[in-house]
PDB file of N, CA and C in Angstrom:
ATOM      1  N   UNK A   1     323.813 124.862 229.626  1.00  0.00           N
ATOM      2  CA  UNK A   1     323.710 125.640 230.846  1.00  0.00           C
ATOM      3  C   UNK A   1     324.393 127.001 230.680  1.00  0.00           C
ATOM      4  N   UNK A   2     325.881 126.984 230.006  1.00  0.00           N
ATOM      5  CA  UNK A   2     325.963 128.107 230.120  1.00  0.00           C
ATOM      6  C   UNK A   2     325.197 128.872 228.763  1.00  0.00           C
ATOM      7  N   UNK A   3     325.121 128.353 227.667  1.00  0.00           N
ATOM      8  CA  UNK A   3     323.967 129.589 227.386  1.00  0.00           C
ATOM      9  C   UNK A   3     322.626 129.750 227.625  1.00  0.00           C
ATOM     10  N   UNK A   4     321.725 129.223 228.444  1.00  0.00           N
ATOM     11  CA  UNK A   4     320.865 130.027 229.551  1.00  0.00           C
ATOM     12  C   UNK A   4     321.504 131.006 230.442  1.00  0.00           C
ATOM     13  N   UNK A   5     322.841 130.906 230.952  1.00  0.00           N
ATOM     14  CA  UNK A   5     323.482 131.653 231.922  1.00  0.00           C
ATOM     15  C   UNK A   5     323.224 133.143 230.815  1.00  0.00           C
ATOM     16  N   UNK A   6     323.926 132.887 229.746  1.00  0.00           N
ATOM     17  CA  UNK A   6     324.374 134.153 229.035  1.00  0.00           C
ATOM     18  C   UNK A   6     323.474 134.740 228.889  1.00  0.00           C
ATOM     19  N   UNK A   7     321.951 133.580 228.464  1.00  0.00           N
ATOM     20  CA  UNK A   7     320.565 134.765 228.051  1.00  0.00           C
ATOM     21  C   UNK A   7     320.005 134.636 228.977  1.00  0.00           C
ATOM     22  N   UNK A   8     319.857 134.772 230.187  1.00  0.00           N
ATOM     23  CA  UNK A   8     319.280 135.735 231.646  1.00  0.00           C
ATOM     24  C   UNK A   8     320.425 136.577 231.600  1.00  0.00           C
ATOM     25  N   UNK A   9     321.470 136.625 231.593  1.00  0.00           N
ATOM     26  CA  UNK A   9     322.566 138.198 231.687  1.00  0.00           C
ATOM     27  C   UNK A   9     321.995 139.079 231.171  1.00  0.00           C
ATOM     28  N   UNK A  10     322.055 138.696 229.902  1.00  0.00           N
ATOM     29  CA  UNK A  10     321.806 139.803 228.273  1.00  0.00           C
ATOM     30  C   UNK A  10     320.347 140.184 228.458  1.00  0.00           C
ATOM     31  N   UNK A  11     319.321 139.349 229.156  1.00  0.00           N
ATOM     32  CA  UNK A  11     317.997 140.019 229.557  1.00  0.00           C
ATOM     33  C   UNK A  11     318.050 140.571 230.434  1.00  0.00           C
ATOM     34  N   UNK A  12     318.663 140.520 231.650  1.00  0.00           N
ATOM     35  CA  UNK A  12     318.305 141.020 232.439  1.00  0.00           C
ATOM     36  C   UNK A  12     319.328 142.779 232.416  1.00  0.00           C
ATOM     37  N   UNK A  13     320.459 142.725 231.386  1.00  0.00           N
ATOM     38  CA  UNK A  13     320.662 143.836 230.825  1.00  0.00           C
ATOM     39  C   UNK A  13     320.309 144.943 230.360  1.00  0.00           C
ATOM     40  N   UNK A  14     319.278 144.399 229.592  1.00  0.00           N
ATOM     41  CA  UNK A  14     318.451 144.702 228.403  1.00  0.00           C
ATOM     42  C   UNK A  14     317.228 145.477 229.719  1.00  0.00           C
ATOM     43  N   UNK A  15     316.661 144.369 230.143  1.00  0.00           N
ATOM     44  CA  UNK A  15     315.587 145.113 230.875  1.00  0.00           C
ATOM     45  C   UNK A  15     316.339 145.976 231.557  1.00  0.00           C
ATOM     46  N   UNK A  16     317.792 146.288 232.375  1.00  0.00           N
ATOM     47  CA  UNK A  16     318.217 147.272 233.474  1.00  0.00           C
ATOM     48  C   UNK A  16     317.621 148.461 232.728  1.00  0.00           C
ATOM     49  N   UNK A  17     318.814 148.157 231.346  1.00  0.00           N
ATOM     50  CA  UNK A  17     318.653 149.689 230.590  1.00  0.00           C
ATOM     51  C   UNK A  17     317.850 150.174 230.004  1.00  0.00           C
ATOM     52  N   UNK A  18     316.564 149.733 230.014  1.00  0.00           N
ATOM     53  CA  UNK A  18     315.661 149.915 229.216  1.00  0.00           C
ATOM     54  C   UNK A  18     314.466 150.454 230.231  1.00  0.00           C
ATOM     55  N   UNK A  19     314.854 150.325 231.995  1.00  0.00           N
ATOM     56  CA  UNK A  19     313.953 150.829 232.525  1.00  0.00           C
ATOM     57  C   UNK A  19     314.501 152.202 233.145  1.00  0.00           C
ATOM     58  N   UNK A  20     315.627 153.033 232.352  1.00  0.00           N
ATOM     59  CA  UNK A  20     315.778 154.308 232.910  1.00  0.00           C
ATOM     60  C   UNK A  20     314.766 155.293 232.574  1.00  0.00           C
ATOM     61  N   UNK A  21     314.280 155.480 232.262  1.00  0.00           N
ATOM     62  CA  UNK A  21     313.077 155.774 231.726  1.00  0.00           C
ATOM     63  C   UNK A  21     311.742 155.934 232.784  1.00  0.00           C
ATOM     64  N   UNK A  22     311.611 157.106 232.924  1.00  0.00           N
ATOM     65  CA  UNK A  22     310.265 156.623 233.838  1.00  0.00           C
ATOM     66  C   UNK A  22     308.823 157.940 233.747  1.00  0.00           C
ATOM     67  N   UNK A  23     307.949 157.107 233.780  1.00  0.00           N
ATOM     68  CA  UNK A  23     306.315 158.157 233.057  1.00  0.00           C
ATOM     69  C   UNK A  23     306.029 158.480 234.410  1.00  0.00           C
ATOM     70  N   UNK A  24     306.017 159.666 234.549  1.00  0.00           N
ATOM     71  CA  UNK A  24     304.961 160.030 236.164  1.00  0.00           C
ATOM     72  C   UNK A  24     303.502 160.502 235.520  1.00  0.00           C
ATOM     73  N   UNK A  25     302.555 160.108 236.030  1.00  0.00           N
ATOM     74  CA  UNK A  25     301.104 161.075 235.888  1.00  0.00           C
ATOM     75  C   UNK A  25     300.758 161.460 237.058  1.00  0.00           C
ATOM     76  N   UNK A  26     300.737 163.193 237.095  1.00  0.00           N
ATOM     77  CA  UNK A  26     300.385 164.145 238.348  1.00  0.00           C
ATOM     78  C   UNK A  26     299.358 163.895 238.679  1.00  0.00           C
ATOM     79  N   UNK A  27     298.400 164.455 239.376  1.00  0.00           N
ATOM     80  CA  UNK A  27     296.749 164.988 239.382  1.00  0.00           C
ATOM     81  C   UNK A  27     296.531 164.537 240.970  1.00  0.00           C
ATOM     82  N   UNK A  28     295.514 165.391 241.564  1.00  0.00           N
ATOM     83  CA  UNK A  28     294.988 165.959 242.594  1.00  0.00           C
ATOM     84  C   UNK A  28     294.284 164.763 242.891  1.00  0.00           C
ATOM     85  N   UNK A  29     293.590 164.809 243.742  1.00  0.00           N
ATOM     86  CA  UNK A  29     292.428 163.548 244.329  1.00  0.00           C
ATOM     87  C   UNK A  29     291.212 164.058 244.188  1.00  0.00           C
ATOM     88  N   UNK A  30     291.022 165.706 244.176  1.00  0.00           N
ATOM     89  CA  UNK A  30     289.854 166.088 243.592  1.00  0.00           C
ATOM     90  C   UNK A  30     289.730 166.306 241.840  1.00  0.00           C
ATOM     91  N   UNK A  31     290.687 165.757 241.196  1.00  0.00           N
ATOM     92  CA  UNK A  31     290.528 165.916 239.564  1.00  0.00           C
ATOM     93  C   UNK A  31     290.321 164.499 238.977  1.00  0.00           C
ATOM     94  N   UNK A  32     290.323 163.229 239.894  1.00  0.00           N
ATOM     95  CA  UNK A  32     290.873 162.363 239.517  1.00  0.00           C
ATOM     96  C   UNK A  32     290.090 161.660 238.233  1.00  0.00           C
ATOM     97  N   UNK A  33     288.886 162.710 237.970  1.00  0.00           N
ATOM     98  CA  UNK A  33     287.671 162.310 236.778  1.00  0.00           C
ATOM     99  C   UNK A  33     288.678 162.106 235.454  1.00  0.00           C
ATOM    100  N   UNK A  34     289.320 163.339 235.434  1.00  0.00           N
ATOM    101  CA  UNK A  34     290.728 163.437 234.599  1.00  0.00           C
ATOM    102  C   UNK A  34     291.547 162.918 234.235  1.00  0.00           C
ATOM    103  N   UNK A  35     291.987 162.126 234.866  1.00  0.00           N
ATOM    104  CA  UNK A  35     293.229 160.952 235.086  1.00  0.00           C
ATOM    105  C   UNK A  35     293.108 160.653 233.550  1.00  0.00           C
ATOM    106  N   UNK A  36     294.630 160.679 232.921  1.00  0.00           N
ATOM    107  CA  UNK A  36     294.829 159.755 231.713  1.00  0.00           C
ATOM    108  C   UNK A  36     294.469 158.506 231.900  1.00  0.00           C
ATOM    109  N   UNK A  37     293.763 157.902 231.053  1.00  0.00           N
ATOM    110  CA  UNK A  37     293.922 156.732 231.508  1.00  0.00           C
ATOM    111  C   UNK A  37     294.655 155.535 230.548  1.00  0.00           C
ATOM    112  N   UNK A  38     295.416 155.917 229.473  1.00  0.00           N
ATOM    113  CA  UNK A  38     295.922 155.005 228.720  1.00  0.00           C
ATOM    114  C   UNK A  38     297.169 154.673 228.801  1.00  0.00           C
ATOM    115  N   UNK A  39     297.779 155.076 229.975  1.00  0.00           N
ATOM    116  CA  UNK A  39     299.595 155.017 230.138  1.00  0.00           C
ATOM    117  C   UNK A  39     299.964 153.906 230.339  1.00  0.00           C
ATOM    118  N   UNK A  40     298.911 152.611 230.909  1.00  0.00           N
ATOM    119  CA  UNK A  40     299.474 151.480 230.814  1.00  0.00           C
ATOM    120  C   UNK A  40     299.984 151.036 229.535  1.00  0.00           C
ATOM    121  N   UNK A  41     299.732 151.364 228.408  1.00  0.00           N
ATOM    122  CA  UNK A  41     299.925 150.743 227.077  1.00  0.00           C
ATOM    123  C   UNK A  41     301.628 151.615 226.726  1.00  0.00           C
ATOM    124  N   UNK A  42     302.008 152.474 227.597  1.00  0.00           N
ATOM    125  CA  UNK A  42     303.421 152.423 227.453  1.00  0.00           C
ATOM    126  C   UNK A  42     304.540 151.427 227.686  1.00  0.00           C
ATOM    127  N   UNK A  43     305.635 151.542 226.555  1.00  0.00           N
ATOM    128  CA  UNK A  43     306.609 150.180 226.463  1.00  0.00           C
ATOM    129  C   UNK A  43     307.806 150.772 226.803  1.00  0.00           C
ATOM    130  N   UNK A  44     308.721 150.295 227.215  1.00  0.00           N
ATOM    131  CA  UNK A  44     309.918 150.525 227.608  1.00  0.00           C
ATOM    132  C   UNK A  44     310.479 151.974 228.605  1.00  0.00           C
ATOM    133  N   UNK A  45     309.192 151.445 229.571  1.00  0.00           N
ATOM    134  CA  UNK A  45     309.608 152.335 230.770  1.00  0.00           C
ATOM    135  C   UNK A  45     308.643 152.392 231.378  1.00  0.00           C
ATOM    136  N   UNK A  46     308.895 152.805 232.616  1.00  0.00           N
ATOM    137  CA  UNK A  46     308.239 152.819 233.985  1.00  0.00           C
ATOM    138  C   UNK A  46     307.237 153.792 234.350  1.00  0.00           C
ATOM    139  N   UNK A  47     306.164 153.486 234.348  1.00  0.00           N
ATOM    140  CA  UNK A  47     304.793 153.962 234.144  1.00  0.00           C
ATOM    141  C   UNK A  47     304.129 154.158 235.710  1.00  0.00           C
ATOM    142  N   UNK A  48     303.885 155.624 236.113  1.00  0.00           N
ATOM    143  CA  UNK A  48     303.338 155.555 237.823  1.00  0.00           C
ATOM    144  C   UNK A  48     302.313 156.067 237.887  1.00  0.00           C
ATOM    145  N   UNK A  49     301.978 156.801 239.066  1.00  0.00           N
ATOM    146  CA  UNK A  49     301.090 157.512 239.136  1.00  0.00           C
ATOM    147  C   UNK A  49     301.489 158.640 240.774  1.00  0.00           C
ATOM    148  N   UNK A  50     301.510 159.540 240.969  1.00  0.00           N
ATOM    149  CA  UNK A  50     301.272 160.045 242.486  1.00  0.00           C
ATOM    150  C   UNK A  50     300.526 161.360 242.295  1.00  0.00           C
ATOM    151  N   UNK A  51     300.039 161.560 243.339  1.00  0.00           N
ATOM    152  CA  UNK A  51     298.996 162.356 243.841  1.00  0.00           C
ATOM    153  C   UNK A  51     300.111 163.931 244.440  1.00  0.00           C
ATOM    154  N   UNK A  52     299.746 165.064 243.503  1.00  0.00           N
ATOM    155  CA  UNK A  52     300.317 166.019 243.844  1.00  0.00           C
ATOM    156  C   UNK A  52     299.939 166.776 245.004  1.00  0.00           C
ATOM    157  N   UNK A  53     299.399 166.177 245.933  1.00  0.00           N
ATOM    158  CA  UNK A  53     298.899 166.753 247.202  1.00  0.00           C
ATOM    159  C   UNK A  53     299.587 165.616 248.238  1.00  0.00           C
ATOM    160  N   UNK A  54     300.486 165.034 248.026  1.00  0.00           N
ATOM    161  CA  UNK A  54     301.670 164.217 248.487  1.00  0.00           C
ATOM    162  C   UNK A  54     302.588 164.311 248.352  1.00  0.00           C
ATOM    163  N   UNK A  55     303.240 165.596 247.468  1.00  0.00           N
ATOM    164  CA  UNK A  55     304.598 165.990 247.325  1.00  0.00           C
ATOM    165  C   UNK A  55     304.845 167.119 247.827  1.00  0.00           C
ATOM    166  N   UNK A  56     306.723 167.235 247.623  1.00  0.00           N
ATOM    167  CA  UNK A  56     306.696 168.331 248.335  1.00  0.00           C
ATOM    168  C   UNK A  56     306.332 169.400 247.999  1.00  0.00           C
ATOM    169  N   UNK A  57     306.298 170.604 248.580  1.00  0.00           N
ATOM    170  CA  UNK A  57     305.935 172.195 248.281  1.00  0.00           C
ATOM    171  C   UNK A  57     306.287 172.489 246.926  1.00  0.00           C
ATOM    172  N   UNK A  58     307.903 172.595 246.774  1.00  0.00           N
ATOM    173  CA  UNK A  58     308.930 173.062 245.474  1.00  0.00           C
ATOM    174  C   UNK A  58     307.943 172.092 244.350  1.00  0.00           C
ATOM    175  N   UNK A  59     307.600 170.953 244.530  1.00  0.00           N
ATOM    176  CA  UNK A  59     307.283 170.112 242.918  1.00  0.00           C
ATOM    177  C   UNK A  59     305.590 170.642 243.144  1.00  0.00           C
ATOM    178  N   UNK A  60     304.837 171.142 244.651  1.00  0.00           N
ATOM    179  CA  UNK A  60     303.343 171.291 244.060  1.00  0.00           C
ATOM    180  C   UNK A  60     303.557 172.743 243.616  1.00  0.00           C
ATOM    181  N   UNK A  61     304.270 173.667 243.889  1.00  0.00           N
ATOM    182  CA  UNK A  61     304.592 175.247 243.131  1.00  0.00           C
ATOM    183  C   UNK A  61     304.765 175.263 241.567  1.00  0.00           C
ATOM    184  N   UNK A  62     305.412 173.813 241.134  1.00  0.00           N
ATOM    185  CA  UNK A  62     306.014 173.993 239.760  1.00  0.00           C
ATOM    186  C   UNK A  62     304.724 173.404 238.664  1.00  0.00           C
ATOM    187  N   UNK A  63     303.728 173.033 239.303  1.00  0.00           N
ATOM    188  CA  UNK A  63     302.533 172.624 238.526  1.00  0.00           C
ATOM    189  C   UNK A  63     301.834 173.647 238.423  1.00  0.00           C
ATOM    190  N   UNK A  64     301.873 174.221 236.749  1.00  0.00           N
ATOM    191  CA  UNK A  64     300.898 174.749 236.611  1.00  0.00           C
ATOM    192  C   UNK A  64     299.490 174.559 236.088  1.00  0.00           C
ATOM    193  N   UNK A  65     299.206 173.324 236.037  1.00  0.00           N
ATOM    194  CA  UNK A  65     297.985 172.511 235.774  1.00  0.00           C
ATOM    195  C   UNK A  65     298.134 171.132 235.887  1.00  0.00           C
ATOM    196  N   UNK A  66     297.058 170.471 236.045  1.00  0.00           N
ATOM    197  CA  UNK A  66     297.091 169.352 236.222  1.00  0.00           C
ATOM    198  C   UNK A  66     295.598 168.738 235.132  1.00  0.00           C
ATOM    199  N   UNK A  67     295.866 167.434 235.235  1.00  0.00           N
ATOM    200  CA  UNK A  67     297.139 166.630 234.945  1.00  0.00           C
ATOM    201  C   UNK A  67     297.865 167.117 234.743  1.00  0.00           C
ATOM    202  N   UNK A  68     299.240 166.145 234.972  1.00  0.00           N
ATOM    203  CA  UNK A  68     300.419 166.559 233.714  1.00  0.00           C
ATOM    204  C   UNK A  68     301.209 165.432 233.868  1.00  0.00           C
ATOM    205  N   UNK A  69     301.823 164.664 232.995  1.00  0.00           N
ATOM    206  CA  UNK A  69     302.448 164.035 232.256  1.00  0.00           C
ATOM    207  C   UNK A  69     304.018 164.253 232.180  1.00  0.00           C
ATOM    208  N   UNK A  70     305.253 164.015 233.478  1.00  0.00           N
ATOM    209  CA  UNK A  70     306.179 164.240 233.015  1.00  0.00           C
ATOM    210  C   UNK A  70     307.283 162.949 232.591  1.00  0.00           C
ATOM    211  N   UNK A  71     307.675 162.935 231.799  1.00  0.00           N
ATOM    212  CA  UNK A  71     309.208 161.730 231.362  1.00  0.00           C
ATOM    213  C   UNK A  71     310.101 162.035 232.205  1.00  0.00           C
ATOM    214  N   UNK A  72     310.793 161.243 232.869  1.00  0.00           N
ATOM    215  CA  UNK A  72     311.584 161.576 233.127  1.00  0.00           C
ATOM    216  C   UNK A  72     312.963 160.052 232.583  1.00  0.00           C
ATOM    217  N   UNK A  73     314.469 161.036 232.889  1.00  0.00           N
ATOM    218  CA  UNK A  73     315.335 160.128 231.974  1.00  0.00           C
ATOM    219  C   UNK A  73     316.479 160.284 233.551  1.00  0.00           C
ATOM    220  N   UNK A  74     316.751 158.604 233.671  1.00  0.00           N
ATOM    221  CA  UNK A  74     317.563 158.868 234.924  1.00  0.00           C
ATOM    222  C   UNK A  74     317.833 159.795 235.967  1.00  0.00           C
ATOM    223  N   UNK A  75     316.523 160.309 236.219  1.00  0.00           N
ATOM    224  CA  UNK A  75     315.534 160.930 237.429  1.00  0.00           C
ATOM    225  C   UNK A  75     315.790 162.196 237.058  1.00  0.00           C
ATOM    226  N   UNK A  76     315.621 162.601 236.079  1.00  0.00           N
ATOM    227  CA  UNK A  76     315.716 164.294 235.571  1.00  0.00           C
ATOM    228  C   UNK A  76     314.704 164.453 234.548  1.00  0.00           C
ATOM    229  N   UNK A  77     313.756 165.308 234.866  1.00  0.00           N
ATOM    230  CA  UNK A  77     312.855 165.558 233.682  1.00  0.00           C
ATOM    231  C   UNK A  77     313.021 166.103 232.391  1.00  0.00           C
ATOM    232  N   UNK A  78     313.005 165.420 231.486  1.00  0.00           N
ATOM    233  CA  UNK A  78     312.920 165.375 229.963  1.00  0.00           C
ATOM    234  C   UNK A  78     312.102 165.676 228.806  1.00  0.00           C
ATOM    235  N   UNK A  79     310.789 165.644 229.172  1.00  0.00           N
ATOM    236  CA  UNK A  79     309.930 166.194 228.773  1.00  0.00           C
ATOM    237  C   UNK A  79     308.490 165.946 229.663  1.00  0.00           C
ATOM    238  N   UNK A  80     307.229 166.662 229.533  1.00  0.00           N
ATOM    239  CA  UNK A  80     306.074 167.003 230.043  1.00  0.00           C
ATOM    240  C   UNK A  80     304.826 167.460 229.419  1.00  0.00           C
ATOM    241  N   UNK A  81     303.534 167.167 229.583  1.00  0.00           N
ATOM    242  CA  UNK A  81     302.640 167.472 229.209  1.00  0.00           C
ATOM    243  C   UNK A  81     301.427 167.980 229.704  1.00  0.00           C
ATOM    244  N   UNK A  82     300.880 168.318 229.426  1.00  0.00           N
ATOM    245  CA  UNK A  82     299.884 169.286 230.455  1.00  0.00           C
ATOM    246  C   UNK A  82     298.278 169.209 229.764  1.00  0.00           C
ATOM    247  N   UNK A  83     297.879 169.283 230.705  1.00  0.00           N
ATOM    248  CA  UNK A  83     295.921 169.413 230.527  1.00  0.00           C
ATOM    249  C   UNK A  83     295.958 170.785 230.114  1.00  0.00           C
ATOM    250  N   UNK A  84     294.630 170.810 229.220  1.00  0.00           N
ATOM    251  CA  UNK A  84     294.429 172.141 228.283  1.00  0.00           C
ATOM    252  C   UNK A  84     293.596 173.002 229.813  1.00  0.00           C
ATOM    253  N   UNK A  85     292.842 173.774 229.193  1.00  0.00           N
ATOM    254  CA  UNK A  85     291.906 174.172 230.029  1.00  0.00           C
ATOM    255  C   UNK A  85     290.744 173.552 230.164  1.00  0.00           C
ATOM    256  N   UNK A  86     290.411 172.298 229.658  1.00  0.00           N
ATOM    257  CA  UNK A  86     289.730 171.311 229.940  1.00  0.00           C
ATOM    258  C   UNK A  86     289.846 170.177 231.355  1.00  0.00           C
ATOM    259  N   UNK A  87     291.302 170.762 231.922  1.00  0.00           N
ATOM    260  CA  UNK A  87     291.725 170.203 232.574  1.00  0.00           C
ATOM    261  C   UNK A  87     292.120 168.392 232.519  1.00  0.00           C
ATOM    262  N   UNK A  88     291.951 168.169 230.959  1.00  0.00           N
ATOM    263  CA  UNK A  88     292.109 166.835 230.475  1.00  0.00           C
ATOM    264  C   UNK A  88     293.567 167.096 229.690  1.00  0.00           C
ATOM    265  N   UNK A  89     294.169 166.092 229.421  1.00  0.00           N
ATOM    266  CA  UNK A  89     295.231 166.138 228.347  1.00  0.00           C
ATOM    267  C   UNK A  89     294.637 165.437 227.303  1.00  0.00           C
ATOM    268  N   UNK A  90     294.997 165.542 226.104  1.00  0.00           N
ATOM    269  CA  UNK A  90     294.497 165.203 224.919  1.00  0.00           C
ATOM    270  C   UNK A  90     295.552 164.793 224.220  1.00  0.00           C
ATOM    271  N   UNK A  91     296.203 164.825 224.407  1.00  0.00           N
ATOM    272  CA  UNK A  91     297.868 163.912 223.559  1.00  0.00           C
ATOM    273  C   UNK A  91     297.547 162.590 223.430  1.00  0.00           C
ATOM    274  N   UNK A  92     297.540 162.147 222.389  1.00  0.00           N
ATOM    275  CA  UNK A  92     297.702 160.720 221.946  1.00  0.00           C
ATOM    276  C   UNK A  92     298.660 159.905 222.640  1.00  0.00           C
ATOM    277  N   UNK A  93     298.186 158.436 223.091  1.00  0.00           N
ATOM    278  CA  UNK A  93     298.937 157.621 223.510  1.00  0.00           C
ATOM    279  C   UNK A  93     300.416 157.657 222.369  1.00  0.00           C
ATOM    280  N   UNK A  94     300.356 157.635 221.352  1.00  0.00           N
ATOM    281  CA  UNK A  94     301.230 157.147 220.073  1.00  0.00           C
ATOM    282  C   UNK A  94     302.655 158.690 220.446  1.00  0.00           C
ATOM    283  N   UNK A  95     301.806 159.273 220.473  1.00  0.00           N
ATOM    284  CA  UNK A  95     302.951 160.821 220.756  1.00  0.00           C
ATOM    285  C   UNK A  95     303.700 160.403 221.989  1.00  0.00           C
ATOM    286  N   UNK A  96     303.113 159.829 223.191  1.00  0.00           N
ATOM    287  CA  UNK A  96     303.760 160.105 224.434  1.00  0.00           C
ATOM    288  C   UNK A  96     305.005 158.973 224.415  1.00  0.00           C
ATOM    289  N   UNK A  97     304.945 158.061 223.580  1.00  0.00           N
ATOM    290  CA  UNK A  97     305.256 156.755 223.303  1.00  0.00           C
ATOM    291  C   UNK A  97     306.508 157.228 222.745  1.00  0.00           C
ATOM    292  N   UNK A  98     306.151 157.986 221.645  1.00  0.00           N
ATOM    293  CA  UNK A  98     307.238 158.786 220.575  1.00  0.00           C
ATOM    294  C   UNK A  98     308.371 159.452 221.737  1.00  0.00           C
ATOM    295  N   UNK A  99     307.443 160.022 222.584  1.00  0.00           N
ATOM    296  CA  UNK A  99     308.413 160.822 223.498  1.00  0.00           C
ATOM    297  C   UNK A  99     309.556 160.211 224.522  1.00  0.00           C
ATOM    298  N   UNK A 100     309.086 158.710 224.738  1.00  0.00           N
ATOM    299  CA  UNK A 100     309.374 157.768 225.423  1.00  0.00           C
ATOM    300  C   UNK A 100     311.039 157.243 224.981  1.00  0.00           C
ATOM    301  N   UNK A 101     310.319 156.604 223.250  1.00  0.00           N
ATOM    302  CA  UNK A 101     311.341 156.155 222.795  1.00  0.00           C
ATOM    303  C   UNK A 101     312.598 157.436 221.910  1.00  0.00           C
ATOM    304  N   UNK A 102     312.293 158.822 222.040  1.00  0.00           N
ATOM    305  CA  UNK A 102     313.036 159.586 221.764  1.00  0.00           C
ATOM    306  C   UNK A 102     314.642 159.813 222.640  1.00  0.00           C
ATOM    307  N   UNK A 103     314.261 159.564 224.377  1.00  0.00           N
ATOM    308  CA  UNK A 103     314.891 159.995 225.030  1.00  0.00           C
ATOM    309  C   UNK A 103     315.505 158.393 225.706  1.00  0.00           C
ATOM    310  N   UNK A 104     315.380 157.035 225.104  1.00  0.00           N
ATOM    311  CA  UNK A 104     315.707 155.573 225.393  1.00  0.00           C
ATOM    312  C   UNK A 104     317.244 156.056 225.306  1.00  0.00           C
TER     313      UNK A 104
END
């Protein structure tokens, strides 16, 4: 019993710290053809989605295209990615992943 006690602790540790980490994907309701769609296959962190015509003013001013793709690391953005003029992003799942586990 007590080591089940110890390994739900040490997991549920493991998962706290491992979900500071969190993927936002931007985009409009009229782009939504666009939408990444492979971010579920990200590991060790928290993967969303919101609609930049639901935020406030200051965060829809700071988009200068959409999509975009930002990391963020204990609610401060860390890194970001952006749609070409295709209005698609083209970054490999494997890169964003890289970017993921850079900032763990």
């Amino acid at each position: 019993m007590r080591n089940l006690i110890t390994t739900l602790f040490l997991f549920l540790t493991l998962f706290t710290y491992s979900q500071d980490i969190t993927v936002v994907h931007f985009n409009y309701k009229w782009n939504s053809k666009n939408d990444y769609q492979k971010l579920q296959g990200i590991k060790r962190a928290k993967v969303s989605k919101a609609l930049v015509e639901e935020q406030g003013a200051d965060l829809q001013a700071s988009m200068k295209a959409v999509p975009v793709i930002v990391i963020f690391r204990e609610g401060k953005p860390v890194a970001r990615i952006e749609a070409d003029l295709s209005m698609k992003i083209k970054t490999r799942l494997e890169d964003i992943q890289e970017l993921v586990d850079r900032y763990q």
